[in-house]
C-alpha atoms as a PDB file:
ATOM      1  CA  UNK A   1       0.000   0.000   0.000  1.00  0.00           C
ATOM      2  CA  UNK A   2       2.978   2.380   0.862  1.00  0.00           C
ATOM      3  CA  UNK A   3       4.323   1.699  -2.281  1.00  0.00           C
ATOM      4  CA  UNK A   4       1.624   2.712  -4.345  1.00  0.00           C
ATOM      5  CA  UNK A   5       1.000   5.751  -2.792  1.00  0.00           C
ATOM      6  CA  UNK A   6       4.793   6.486  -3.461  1.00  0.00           C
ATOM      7  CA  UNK A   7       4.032   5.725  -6.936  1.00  0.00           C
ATOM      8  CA  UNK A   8       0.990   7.857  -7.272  1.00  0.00           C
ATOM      9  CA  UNK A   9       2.602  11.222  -5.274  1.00  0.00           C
ATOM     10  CA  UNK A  10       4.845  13.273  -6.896  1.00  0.00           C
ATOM     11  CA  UNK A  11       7.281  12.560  -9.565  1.00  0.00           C
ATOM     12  CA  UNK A  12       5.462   8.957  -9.616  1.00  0.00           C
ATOM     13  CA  UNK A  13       2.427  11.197 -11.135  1.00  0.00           C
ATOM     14  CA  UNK A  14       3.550  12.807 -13.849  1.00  0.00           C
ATOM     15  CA  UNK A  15       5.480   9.326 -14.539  1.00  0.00           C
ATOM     16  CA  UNK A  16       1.799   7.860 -14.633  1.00  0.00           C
ATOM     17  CA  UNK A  17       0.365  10.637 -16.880  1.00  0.00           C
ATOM     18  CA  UNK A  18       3.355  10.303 -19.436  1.00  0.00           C
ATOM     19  CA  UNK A  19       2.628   6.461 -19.974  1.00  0.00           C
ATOM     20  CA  UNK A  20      -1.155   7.418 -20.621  1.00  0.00           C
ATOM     21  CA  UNK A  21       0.420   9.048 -24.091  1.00  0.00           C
ATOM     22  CA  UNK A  22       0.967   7.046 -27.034  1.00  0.00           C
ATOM     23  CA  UNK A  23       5.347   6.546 -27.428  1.00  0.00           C
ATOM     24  CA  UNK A  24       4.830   8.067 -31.171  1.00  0.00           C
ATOM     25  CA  UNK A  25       2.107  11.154 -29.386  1.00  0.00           C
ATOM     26  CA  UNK A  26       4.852  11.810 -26.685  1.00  0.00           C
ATOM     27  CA  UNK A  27       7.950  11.849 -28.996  1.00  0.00           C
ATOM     28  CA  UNK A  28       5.948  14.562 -31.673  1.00  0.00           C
ATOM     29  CA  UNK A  29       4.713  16.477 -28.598  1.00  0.00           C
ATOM     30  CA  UNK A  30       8.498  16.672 -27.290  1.00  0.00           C
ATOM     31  CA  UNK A  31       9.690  17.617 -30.337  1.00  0.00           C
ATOM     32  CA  UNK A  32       7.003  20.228 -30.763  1.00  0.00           C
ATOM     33  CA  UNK A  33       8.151  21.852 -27.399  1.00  0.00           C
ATOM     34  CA  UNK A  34      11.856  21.052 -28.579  1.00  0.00           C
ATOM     35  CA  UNK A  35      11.742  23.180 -31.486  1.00  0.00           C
ATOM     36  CA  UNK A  36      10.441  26.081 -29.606  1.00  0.00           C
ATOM     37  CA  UNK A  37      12.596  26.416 -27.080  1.00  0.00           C
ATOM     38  CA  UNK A  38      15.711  25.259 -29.434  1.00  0.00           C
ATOM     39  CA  UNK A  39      14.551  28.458 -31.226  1.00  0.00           C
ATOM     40  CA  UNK A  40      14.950  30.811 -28.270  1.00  0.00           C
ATOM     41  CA  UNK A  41      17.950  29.240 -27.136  1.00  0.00           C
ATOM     42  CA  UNK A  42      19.324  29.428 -30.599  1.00  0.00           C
ATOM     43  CA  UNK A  43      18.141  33.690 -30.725  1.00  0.00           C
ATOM     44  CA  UNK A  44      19.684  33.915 -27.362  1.00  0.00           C
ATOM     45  CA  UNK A  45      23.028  32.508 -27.821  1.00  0.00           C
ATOM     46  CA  UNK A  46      23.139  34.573 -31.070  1.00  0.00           C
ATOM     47  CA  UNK A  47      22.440  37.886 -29.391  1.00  0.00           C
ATOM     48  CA  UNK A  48      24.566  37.542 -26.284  1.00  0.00           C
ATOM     49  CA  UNK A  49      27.542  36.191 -28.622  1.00  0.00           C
ATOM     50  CA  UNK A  50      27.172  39.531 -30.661  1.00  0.00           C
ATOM     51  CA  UNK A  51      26.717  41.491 -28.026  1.00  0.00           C
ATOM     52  CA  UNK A  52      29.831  39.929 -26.538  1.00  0.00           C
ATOM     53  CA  UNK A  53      31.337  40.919 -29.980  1.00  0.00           C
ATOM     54  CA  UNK A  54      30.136  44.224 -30.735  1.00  0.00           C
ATOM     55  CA  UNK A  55      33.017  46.229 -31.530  1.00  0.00           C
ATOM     56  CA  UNK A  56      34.063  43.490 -33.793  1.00  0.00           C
ATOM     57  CA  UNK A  57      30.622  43.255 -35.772  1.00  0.00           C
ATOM     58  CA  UNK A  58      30.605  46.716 -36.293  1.00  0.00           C
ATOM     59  CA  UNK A  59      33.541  46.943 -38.494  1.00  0.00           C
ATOM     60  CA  UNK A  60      32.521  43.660 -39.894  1.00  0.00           C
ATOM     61  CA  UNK A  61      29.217  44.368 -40.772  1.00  0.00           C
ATOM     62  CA  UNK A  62      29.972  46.938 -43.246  1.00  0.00           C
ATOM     63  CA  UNK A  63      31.923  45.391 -45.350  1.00  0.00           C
ATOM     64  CA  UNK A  64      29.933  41.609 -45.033  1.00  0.00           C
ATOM     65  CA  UNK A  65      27.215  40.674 -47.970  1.00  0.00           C
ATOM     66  CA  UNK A  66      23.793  40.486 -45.947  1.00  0.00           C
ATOM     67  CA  UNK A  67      22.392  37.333 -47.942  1.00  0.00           C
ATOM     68  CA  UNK A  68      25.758  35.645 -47.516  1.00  0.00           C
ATOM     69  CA  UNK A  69      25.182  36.027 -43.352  1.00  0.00           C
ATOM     70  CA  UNK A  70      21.937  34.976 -43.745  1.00  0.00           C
ATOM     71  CA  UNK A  71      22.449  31.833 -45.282  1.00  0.00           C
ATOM     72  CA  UNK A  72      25.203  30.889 -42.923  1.00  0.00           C
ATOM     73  CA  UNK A  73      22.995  31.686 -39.853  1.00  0.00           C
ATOM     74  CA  UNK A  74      20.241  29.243 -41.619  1.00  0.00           C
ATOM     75  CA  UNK A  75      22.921  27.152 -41.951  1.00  0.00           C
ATOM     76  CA  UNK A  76      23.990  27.126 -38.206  1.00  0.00           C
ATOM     77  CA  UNK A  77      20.301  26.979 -36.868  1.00  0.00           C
ATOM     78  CA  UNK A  78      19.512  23.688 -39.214  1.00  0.00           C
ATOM     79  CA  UNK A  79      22.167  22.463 -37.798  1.00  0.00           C
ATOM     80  CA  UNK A  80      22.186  23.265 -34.264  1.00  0.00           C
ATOM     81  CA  UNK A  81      18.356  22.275 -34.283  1.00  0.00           C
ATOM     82  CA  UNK A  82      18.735  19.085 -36.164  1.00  0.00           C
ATOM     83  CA  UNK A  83      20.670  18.061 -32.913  1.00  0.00           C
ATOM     84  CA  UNK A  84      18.566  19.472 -30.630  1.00  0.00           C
ATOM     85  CA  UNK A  85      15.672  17.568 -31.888  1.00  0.00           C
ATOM     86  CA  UNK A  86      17.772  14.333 -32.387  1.00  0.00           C
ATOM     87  CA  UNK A  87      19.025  14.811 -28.153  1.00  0.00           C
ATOM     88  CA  UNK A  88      15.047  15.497 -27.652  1.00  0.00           C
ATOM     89  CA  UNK A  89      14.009  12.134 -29.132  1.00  0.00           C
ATOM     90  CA  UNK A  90      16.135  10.168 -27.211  1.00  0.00           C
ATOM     91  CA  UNK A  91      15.489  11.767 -24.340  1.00  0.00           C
ATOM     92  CA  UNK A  92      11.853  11.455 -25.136  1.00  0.00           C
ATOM     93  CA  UNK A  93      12.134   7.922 -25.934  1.00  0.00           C
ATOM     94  CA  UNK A  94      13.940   6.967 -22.923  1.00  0.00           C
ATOM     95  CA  UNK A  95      11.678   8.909 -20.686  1.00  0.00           C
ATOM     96  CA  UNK A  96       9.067   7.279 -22.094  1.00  0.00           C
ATOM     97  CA  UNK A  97      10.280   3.579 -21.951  1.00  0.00           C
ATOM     98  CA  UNK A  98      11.083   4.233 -17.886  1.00  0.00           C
ATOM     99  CA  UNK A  99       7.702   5.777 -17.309  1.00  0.00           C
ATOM    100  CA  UNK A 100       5.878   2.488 -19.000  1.00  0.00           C
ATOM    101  CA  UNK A 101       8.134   0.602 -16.764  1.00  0.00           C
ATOM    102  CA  UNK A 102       7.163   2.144 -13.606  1.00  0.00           C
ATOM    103  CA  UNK A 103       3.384   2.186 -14.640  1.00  0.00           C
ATOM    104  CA  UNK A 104       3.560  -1.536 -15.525  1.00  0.00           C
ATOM    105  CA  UNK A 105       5.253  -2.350 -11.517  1.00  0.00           C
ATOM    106  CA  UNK A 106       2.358  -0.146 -10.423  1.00  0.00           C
ATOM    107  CA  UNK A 107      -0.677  -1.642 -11.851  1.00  0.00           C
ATOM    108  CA  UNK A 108       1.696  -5.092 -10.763  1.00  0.00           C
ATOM    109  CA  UNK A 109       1.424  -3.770  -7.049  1.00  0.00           C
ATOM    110  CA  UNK A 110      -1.900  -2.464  -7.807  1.00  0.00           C
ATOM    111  CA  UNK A 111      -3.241  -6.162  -8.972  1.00  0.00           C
ATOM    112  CA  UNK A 112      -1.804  -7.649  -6.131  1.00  0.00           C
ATOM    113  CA  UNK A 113      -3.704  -5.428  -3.178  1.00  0.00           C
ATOM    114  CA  UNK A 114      -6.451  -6.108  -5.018  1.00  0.00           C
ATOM    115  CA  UNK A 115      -5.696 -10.054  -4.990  1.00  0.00           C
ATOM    116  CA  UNK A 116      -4.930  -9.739  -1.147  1.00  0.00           C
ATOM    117  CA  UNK A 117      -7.928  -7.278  -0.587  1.00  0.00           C
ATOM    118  CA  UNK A 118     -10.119 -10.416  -2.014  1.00  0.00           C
ATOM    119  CA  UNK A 119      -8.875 -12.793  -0.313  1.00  0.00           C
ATOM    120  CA  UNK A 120      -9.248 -10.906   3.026  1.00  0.00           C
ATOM    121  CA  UNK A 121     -13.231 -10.684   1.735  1.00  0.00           C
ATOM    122  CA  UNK A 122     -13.297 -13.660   1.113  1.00  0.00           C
ATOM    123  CA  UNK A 123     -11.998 -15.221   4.677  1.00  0.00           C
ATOM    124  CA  UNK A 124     -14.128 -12.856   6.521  1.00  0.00           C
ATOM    125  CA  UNK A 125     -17.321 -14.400   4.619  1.00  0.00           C
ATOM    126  CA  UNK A 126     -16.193 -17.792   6.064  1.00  0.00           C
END
């Protein structure tokens, strides 16, 4: 009974929601919230790096062909996202396997009180 209170408080809740979801559902939803926040990180580390390198840019800037720098950023954020998303989806996928695990040794513990709960109706009927 302790046990699967454990299992139902806490982190052992969320655990239990996640393996509701689909493995396929959970991996697109992951990646969905993956390529959002890949695309702030990406904007962030681009503006504090320039910022870090103003002085530098400046002098740079005016001499640099603007489509050229836009292709290489496009470059950098396919690329830098393409790994994001690939560290997402195994991340996803393994977070997903242990949650299924820990639901299936809950609704094992679960099975069992109910066997014993039973069995205790059953000898006080006798």
């Amino acid at each position: 009974m302790t046990r699967l209170s454990i299992l139902e408080s806490g982190v052992g809740e969320r655990e239990l929601k996640i393996s509701t979801y689909r493995r396929s559902d959970y991996v697109i939803f992951e990646m969905v919230k993956g390529f959002f926040f890949g695309t702030i990180c990406f904007c962030t580390v681009l503006l504090l790096w320039g910022c870090s390198r103003w002085d530098t840019f400046n002098q740079w800037f005016s001499n640099i062909h603007y489509g050229t720098l836009l292709k290489q950023l496009l470059i950098f954020y396919g690329i830098f996202m393409a790994v994001y998303l690939v560290i997402c989806v195994a991340v996803a996928i393994h977070r997903h396997k242990v949650c299924r695990e820990r639901r299936n040794l809950y609704l094992h513990f679960l099975h069992r009180l109910n066997k014993s709960y039973l069995a205790e109706e059953k000898a006080g009927e006798e």
